[in-house]
C-alpha atoms as a PDB file:
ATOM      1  CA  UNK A   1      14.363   1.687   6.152  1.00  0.00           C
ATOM      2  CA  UNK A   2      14.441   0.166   2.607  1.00  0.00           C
ATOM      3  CA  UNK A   3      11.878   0.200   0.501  1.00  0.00           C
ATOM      4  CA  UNK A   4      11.793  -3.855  -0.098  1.00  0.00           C
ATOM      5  CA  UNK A   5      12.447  -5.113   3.112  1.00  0.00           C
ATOM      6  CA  UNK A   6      11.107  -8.472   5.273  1.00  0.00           C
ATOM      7  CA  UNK A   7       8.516  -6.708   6.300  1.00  0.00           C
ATOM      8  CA  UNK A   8       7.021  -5.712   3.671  1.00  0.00           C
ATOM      9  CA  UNK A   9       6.662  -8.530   1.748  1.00  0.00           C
ATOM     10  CA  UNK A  10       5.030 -10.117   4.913  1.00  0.00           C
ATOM     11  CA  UNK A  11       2.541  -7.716   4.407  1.00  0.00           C
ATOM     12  CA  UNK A  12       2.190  -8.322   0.851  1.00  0.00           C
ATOM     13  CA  UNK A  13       1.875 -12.142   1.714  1.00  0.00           C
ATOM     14  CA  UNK A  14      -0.913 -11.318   4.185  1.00  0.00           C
ATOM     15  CA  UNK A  15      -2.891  -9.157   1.500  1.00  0.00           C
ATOM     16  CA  UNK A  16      -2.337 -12.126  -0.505  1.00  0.00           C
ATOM     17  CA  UNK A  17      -3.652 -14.721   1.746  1.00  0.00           C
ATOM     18  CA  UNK A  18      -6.368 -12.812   2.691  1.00  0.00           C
ATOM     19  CA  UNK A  19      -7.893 -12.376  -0.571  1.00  0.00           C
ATOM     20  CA  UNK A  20      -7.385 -16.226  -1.307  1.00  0.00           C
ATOM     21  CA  UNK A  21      -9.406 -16.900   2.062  1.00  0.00           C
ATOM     22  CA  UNK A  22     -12.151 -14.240   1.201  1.00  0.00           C
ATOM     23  CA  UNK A  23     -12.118 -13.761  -1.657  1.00  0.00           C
ATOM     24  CA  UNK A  24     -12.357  -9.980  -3.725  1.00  0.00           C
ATOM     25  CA  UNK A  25     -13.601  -7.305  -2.329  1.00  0.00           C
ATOM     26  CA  UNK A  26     -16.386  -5.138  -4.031  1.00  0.00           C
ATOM     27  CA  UNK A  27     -16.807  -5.132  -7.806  1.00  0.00           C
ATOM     28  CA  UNK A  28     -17.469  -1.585  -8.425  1.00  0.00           C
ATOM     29  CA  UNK A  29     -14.953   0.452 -10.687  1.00  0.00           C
ATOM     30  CA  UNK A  30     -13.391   2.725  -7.862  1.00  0.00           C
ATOM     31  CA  UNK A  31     -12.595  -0.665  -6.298  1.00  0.00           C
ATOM     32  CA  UNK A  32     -10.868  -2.505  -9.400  1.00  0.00           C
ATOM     33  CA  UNK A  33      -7.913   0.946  -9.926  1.00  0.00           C
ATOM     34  CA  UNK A  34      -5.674   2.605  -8.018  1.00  0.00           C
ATOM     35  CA  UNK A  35      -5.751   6.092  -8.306  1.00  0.00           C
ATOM     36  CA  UNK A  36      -2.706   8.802  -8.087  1.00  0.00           C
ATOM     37  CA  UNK A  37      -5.092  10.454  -5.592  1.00  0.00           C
ATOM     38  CA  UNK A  38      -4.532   6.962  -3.551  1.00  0.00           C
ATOM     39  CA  UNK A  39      -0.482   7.897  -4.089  1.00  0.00           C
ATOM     40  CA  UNK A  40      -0.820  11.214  -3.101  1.00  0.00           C
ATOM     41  CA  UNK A  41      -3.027  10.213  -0.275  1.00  0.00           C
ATOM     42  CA  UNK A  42      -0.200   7.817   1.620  1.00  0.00           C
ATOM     43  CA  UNK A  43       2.518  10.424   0.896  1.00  0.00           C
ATOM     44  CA  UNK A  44       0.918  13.006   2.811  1.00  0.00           C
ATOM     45  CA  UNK A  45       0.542  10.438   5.591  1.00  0.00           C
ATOM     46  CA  UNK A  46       4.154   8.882   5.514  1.00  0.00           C
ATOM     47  CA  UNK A  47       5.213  12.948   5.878  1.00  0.00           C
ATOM     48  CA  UNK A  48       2.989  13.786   8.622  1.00  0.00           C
ATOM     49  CA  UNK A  49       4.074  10.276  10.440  1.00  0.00           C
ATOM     50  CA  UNK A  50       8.110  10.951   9.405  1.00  0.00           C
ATOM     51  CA  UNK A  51       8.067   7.509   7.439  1.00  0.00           C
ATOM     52  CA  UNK A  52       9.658   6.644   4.019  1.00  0.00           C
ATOM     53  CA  UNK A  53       7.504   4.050   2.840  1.00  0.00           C
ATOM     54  CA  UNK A  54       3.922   2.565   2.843  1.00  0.00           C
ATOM     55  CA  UNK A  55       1.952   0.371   0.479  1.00  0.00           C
ATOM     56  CA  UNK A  56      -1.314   0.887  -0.910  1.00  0.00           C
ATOM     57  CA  UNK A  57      -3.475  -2.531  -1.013  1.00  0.00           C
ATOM     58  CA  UNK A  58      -6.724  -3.099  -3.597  1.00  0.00           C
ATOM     59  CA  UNK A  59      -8.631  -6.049  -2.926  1.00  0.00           C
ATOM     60  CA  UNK A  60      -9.893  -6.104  -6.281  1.00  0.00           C
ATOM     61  CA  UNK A  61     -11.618  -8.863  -8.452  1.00  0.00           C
ATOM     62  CA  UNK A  62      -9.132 -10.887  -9.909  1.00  0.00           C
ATOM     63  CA  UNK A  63      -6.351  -9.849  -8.140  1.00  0.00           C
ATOM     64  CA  UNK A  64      -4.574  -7.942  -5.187  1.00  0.00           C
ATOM     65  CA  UNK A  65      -3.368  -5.118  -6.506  1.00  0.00           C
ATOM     66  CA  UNK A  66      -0.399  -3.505  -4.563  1.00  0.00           C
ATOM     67  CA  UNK A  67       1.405   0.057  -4.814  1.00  0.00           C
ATOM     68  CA  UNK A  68       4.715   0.290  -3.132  1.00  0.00           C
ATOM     69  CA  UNK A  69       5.293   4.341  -2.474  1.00  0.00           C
ATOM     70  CA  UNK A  70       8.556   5.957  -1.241  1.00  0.00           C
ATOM     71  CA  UNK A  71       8.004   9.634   0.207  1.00  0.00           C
ATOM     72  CA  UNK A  72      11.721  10.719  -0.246  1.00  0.00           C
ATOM     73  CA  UNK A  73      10.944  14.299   1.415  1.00  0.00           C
ATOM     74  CA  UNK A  74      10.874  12.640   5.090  1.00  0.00           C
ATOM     75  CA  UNK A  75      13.101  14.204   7.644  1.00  0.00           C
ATOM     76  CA  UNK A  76      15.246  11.125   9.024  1.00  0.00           C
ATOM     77  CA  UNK A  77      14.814  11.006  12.994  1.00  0.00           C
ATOM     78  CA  UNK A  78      11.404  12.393  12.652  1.00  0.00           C
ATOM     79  CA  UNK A  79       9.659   8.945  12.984  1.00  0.00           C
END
């Protein structure tokens, strides 16, 4: 599956929407950045599920903040 694809920009438009309708999320620091930990997180996940990609959503203050990440060591056929 490629990275950029229909649905993923769905998603993105979702994130988006939601955070228009409700508005940020919490305003503590961890909250506002995300973290390589976050990264490193989701790649362990997309290995142990056999997928390539998966995005990382912050519902920050001002903005949605969004983290595309590719985990390139996935077995194809796995998933």
């Amino acid at each position: 599956m490629p990275p950029f694809n229909d649905f993923t920009f769905r998603i993105i438009g979702a994130a988006f929407r939601v955070h228009n309708t409700l508005g940020p999320g919490f305003y503590e620091h961890i909250y506002e950045t995300i973290l390589p930990g976050h990264q490193a997180q989701l790649r362990a996940y997309l290995r142990a599920c056999g997928r390539e990609t998966g995005l990382v959503l912050n519902f920050g203050p001002v903005r949605v903040g969004v983290k595309l990440v590719v985990e390139t060591r996935v077995k194809r056929g796995t998933g």
